[in-house]
C-alpha atoms as a PDB file:
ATOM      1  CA  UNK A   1    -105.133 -73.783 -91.559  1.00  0.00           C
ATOM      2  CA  UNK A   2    -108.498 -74.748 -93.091  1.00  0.00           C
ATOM      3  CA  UNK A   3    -106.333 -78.211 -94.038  1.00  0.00           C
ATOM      4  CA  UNK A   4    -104.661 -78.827 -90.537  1.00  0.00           C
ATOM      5  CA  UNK A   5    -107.500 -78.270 -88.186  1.00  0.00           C
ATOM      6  CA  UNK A   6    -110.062 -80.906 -89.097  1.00  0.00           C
ATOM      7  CA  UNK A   7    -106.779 -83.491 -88.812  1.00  0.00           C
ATOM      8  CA  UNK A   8    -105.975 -81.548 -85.186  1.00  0.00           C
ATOM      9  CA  UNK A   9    -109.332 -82.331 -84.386  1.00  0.00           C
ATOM     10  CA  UNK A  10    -109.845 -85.715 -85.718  1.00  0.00           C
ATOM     11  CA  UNK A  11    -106.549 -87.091 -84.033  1.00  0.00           C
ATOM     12  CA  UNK A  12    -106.535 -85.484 -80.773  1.00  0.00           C
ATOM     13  CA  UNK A  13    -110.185 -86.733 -80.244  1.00  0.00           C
ATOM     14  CA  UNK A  14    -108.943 -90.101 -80.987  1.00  0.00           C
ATOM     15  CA  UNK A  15    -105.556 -89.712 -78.971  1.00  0.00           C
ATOM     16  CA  UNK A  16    -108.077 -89.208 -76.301  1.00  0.00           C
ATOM     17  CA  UNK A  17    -110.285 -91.985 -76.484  1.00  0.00           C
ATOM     18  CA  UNK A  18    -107.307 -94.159 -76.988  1.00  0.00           C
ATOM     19  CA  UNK A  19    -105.564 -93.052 -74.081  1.00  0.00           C
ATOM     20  CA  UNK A  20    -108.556 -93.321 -72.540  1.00  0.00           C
ATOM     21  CA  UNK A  21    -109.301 -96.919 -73.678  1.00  0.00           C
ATOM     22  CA  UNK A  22    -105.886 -97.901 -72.280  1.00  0.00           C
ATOM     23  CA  UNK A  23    -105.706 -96.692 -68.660  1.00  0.00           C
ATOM     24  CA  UNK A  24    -109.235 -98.471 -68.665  1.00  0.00           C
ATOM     25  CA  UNK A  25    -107.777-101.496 -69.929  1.00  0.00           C
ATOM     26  CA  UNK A  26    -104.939-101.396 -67.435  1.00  0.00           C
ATOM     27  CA  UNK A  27    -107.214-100.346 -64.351  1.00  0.00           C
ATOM     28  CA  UNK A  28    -110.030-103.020 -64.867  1.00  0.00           C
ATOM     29  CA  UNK A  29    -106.741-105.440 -65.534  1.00  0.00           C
ATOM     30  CA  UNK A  30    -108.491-106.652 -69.271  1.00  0.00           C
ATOM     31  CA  UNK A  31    -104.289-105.608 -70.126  1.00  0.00           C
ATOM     32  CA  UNK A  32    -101.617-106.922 -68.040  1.00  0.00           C
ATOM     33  CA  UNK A  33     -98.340-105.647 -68.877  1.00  0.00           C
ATOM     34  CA  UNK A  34     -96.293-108.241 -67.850  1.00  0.00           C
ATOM     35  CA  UNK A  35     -97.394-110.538 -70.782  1.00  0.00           C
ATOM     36  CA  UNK A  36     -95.658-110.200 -73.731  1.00  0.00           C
ATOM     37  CA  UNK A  37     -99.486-110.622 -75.915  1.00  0.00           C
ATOM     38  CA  UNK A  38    -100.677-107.403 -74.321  1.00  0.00           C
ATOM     39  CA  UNK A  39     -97.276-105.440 -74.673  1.00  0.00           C
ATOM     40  CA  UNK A  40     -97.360-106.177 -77.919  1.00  0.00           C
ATOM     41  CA  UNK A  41    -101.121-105.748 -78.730  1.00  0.00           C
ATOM     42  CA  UNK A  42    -100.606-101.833 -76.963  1.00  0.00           C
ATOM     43  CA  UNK A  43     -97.819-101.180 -78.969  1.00  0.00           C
ATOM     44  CA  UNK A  44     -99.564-102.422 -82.528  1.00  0.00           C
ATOM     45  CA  UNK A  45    -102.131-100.066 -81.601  1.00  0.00           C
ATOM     46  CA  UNK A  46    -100.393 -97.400 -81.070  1.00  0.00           C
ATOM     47  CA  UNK A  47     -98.945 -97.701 -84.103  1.00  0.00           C
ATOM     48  CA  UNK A  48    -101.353 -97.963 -86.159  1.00  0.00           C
ATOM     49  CA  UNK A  49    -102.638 -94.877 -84.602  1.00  0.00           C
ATOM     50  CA  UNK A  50     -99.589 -92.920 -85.494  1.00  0.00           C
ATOM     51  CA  UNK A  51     -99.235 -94.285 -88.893  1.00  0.00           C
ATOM     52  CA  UNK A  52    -102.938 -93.334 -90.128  1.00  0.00           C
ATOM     53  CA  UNK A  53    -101.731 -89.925 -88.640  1.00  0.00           C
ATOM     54  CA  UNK A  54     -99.269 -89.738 -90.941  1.00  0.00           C
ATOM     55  CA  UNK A  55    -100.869 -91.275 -94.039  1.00  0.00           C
ATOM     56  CA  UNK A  56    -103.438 -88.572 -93.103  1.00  0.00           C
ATOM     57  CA  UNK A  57    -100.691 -85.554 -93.393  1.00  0.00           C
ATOM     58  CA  UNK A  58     -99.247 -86.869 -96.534  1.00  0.00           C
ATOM     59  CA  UNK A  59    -102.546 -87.003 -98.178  1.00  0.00           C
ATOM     60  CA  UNK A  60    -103.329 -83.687 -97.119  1.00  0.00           C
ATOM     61  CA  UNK A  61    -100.274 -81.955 -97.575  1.00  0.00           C
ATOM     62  CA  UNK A  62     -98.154 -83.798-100.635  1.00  0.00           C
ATOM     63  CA  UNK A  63    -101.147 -85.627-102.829  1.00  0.00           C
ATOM     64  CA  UNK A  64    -103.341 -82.485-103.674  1.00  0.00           C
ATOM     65  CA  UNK A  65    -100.129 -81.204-105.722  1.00  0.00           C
ATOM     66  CA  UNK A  66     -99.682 -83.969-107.633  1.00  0.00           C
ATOM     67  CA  UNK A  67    -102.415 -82.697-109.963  1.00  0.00           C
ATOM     68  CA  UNK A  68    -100.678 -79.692-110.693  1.00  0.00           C
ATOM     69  CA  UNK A  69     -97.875 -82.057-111.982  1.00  0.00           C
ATOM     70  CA  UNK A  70     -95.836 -81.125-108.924  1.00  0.00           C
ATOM     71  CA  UNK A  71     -93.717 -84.385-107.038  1.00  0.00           C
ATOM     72  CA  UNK A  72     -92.516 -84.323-103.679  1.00  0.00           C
END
Protein backbone atom coordinates (compact mmCIF):
# COMPACT_ATOMS: atom_id res chain seq x y z
CA UNK A 1 0.00 0.00 0.00
CA UNK A 2 2.93 2.32 0.77
CA UNK A 3 3.21 2.29 -3.41
CA UNK A 4 -0.58 2.88 -4.25
CA UNK A 5 -1.51 5.60 -1.87
CA UNK A 6 0.69 8.53 -2.81
CA UNK A 7 -0.71 7.71 -6.67
CA UNK A 8 -4.51 7.56 -4.91
CA UNK A 9 -3.69 10.75 -3.61
CA UNK A 10 -1.91 12.44 -6.34
CA UNK A 11 -4.71 11.53 -8.98
CA UNK A 12 -7.80 11.98 -7.13
CA UNK A 13 -6.56 15.53 -6.10
CA UNK A 14 -6.07 16.19 -9.67
CA UNK A 15 -9.39 14.37 -10.85
CA UNK A 16 -10.74 17.02 -8.64
CA UNK A 17 -9.32 20.07 -9.76
CA UNK A 18 -9.93 18.92 -13.25
CA UNK A 19 -13.41 18.26 -12.80
CA UNK A 20 -13.46 21.21 -11.15
CA UNK A 21 -11.73 23.26 -13.91
CA UNK A 22 -14.36 21.93 -16.33
CA UNK A 23 -17.81 22.63 -14.84
CA UNK A 24 -16.08 26.16 -14.40
CA UNK A 25 -15.27 26.26 -17.89
CA UNK A 26 -18.74 25.20 -18.93
CA UNK A 27 -20.62 27.54 -16.33
CA UNK A 28 -18.65 30.83 -17.10
CA UNK A 29 -19.23 29.53 -20.99
CA UNK A 30 -15.00 29.91 -21.66
CA UNK A 31 -16.17 25.94 -23.20
CA UNK A 32 -19.05 25.61 -25.39
CA UNK A 33 -19.86 22.20 -26.24
CA UNK A 34 -21.40 22.58 -29.32
CA UNK A 35 -18.05 23.43 -31.10
CA UNK A 36 -16.20 20.77 -32.25
CA UNK A 37 -12.54 22.85 -30.89
CA UNK A 38 -13.79 22.59 -27.33
CA UNK A 39 -15.16 18.90 -27.60
CA UNK A 40 -12.14 18.02 -28.70
CA UNK A 41 -9.83 20.16 -26.44
CA UNK A 42 -12.05 18.35 -23.20
CA UNK A 43 -11.53 15.15 -24.50
CA UNK A 44 -7.46 15.62 -25.16
CA UNK A 45 -7.43 16.55 -21.68
CA UNK A 46 -8.94 14.04 -20.33
CA UNK A 47 -6.82 11.90 -21.86
CA UNK A 48 -3.91 12.93 -21.11
CA UNK A 49 -5.07 12.79 -17.62
CA UNK A 50 -5.80 9.13 -17.79
CA UNK A 51 -2.77 8.22 -19.67
CA UNK A 52 -0.16 9.85 -17.09
CA UNK A 53 -2.38 7.71 -14.68
CA UNK A 54 -1.41 4.87 -16.23
CA UNK A 55 2.22 5.59 -17.15
CA UNK A 56 2.21 6.34 -13.38
CA UNK A 57 0.96 2.56 -12.42
CA UNK A 58 3.28 0.94 -14.80
CA UNK A 59 6.20 2.71 -13.40
CA UNK A 60 5.24 1.88 -10.06
CA UNK A 61 4.14 -1.47 -10.36
CA UNK A 62 6.15 -3.25 -13.53
CA UNK A 63 9.61 -0.99 -13.78
CA UNK A 64 10.98 -1.50 -10.14
CA UNK A 65 11.28 -5.38 -11.15
CA UNK A 66 13.09 -4.96 -13.99
CA UNK A 67 16.23 -4.67 -11.85
CA UNK A 68 15.81 -7.89 -10.43
CA UNK A 69 16.00 -9.13 -14.10
CA UNK A 70 12.28 -9.85 -13.93
CA UNK A 71 10.02 -8.79 -17.46
CA UNK A 72 6.48 -8.29 -17.50
Amino acid sequence: MTRVWPIICQFSVGAALCFLGIVCGLRGRYFDLSLARDRRFLAIVVAGFLALLALALFFTFFAPNWSNGVLP
